[in-house]
Each structure stands twice: as C-alpha cells, then as structure tokens.
Protein backbone atom coordinates (compact mmCIF):
# COMPACT_ATOMS: atom_id res chain seq x y z
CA UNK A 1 4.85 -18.50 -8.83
CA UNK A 2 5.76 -14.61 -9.51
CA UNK A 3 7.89 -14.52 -12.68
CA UNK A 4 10.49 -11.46 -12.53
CA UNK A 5 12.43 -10.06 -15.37
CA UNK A 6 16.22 -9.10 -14.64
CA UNK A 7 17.74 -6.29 -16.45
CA UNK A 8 22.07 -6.03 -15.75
CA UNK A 9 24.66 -5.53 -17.78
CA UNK A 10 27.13 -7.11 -15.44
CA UNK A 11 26.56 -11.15 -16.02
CA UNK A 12 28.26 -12.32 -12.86
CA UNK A 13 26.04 -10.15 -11.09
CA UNK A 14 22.71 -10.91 -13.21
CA UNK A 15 23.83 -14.86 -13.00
CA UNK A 16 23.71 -14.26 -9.48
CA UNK A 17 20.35 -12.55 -8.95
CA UNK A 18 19.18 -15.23 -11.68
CA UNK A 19 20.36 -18.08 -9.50
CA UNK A 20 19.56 -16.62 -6.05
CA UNK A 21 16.40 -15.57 -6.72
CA UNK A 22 15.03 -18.69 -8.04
CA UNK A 23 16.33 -20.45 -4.93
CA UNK A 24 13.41 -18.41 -3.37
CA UNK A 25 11.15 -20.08 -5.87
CA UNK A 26 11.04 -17.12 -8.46
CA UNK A 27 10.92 -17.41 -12.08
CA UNK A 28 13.38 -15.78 -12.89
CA UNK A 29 14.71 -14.44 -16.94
CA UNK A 30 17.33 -12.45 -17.39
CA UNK A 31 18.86 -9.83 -19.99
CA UNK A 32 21.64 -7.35 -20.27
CA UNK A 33 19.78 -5.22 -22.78
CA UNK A 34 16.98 -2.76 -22.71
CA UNK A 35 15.65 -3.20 -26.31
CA UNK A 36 15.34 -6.74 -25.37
CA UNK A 37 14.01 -5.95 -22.27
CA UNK A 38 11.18 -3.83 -24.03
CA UNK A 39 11.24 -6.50 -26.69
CA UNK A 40 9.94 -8.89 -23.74
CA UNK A 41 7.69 -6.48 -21.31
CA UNK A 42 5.55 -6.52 -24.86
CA UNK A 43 3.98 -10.12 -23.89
CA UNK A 44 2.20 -9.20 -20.24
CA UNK A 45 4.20 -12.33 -18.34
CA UNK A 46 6.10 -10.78 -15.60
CA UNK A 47 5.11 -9.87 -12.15
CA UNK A 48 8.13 -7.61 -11.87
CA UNK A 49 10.87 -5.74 -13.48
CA UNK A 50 14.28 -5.35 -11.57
CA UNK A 51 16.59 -3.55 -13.41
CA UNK A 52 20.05 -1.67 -12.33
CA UNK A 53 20.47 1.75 -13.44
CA UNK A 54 23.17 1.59 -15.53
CA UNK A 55 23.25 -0.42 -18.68
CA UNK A 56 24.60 -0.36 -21.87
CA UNK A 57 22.23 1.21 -24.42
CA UNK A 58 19.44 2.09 -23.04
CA UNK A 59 19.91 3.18 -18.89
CA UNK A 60 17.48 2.06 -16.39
CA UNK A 61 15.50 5.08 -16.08
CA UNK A 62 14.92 5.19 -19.80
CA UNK A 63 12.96 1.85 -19.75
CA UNK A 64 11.15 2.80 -17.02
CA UNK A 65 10.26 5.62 -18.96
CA UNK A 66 9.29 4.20 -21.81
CA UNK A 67 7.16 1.25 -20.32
CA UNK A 68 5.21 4.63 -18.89
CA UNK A 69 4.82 6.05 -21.94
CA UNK A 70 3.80 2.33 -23.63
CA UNK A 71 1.30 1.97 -20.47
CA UNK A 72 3.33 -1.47 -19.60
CA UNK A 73 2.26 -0.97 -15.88
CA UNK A 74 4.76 -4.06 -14.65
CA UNK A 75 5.62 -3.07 -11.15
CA UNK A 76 9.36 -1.63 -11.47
CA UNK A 77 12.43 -1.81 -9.04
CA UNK A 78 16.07 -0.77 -9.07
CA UNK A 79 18.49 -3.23 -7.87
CA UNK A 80 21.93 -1.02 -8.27
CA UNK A 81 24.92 0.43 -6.96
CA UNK A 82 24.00 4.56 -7.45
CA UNK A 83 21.84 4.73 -4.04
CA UNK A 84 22.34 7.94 -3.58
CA UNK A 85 19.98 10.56 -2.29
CA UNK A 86 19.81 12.02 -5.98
CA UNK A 87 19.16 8.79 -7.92
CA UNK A 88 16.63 7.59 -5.06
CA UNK A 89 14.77 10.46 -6.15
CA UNK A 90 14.85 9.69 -9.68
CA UNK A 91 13.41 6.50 -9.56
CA UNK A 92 10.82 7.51 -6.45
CA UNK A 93 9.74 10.92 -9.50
CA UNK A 94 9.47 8.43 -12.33
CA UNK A 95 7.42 6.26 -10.03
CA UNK A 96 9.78 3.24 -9.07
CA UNK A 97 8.15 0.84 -6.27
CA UNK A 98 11.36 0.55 -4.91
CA UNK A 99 15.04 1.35 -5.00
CA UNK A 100 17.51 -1.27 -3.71
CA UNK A 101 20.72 -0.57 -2.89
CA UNK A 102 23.45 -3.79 -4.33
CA UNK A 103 25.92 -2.92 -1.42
CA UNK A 104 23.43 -2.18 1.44
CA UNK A 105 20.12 -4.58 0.81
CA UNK A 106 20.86 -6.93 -1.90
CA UNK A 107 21.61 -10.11 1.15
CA UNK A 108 17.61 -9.21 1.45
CA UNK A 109 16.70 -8.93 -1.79
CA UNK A 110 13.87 -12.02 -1.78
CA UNK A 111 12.03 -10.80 1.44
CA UNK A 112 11.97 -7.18 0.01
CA UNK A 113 10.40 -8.27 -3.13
CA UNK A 114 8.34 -10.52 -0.90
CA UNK A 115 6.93 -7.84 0.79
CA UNK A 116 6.41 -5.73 -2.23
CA UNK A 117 4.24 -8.34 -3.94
CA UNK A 118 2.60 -8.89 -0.03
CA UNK A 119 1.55 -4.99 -0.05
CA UNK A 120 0.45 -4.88 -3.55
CA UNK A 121 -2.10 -8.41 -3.35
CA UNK A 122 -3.50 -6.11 0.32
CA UNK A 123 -4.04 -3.33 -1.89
CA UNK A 124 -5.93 -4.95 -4.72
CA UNK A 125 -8.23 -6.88 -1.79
C-alpha cells in the first residue's frame, strides 16, 4: 500500500483528499503546515508528497525546495488551484513530477497518481 503525505491549508479540502484518496486504498496523513510537513518527510515513510501551493507559513514551493536541499528525494506533486502556465513552470524548474490542477483534474486524482507510481516502478525495472 503507497502511503502519501497531504500538505493543505484548506481542511475541507485536505479532509476530502484524505477521505477520497484512501477510498482508492491509499494511506493517506494529512497536515496544513510545512514545518510539520518537514517535521514528518524526516522519517523515510511516504511514497509521495502532494502538497498545494499555497499554505500558510511555509508555501509549497519552499518545501519542495528544502526537501532538495535536505536530499529527501520523496516523489513531489502539486494538487492546487494556481495552474497557470507560470506556476506549471515553477514546479516543472524545481523538479515537481507533476502539477495537478484542483478545478481541471482533481475528479482523476487516484488514476493520475496511479500512473505516476506505474511509470516510476517501469523505470526502476
């Protein structure tokens, strides 16, 4: 089972990843805060990171950063509202497997992480 850590401020919409998520058979945590994000990326137990890109404290793209810099190499995606061509190719520079757009793809969101983790097993075979 692939264990995913949620990163949104907004708790109706993190409750709702949380809960839809593990009906897909994900374990599934959840936090609204990126020093206790970081605070939990430092025990290697997640398979995944989704994380909008605007949070209190500490935004998205700072984590992501920082996990870089702290060579945390959990594979990172952005589940948020700002899919716009600039912030696409924000999260594409800082090296983002995947932006997901809340309004467009979210209705998708387990068979796009499905695929991710499908493409990254064929990679490491």
């Amino acid at each position: 089972m692939k264990t995913i850590l949620v990163i949104d401020s907004d708790p109706v919409t993190a409750n709702l990843t949380e809960k839809f998520l593990k009906n897909y058979g994900y374990e599934v945590e959840v936090t609204s805060e990126g020093k206790d994000a970081l605070d939990r990326l430092n025990r290697p137990r997640f398979d995944l990171v989704l994380s909008d890109t605007q949070l209190q404290g500490l935004a998205g793209f700072d984590i992501l950063k920082i996990m870089k810099k702290c060579f945390i190499n959990t594979p990172f995606v952005f589940l948020t509202a700002d899919d716009d061509e600039v912030t696409r190719m924000e999260a594409e520079a800082l090296g983002a497997a995947r932006l997901i757009s809340k309004r467009k793809e979210y209705i998708n969101l387990p068979h796009i992480l499905d695929q991710l983790f499908f493409s990254s097993r064929e990679m490491v075979a």
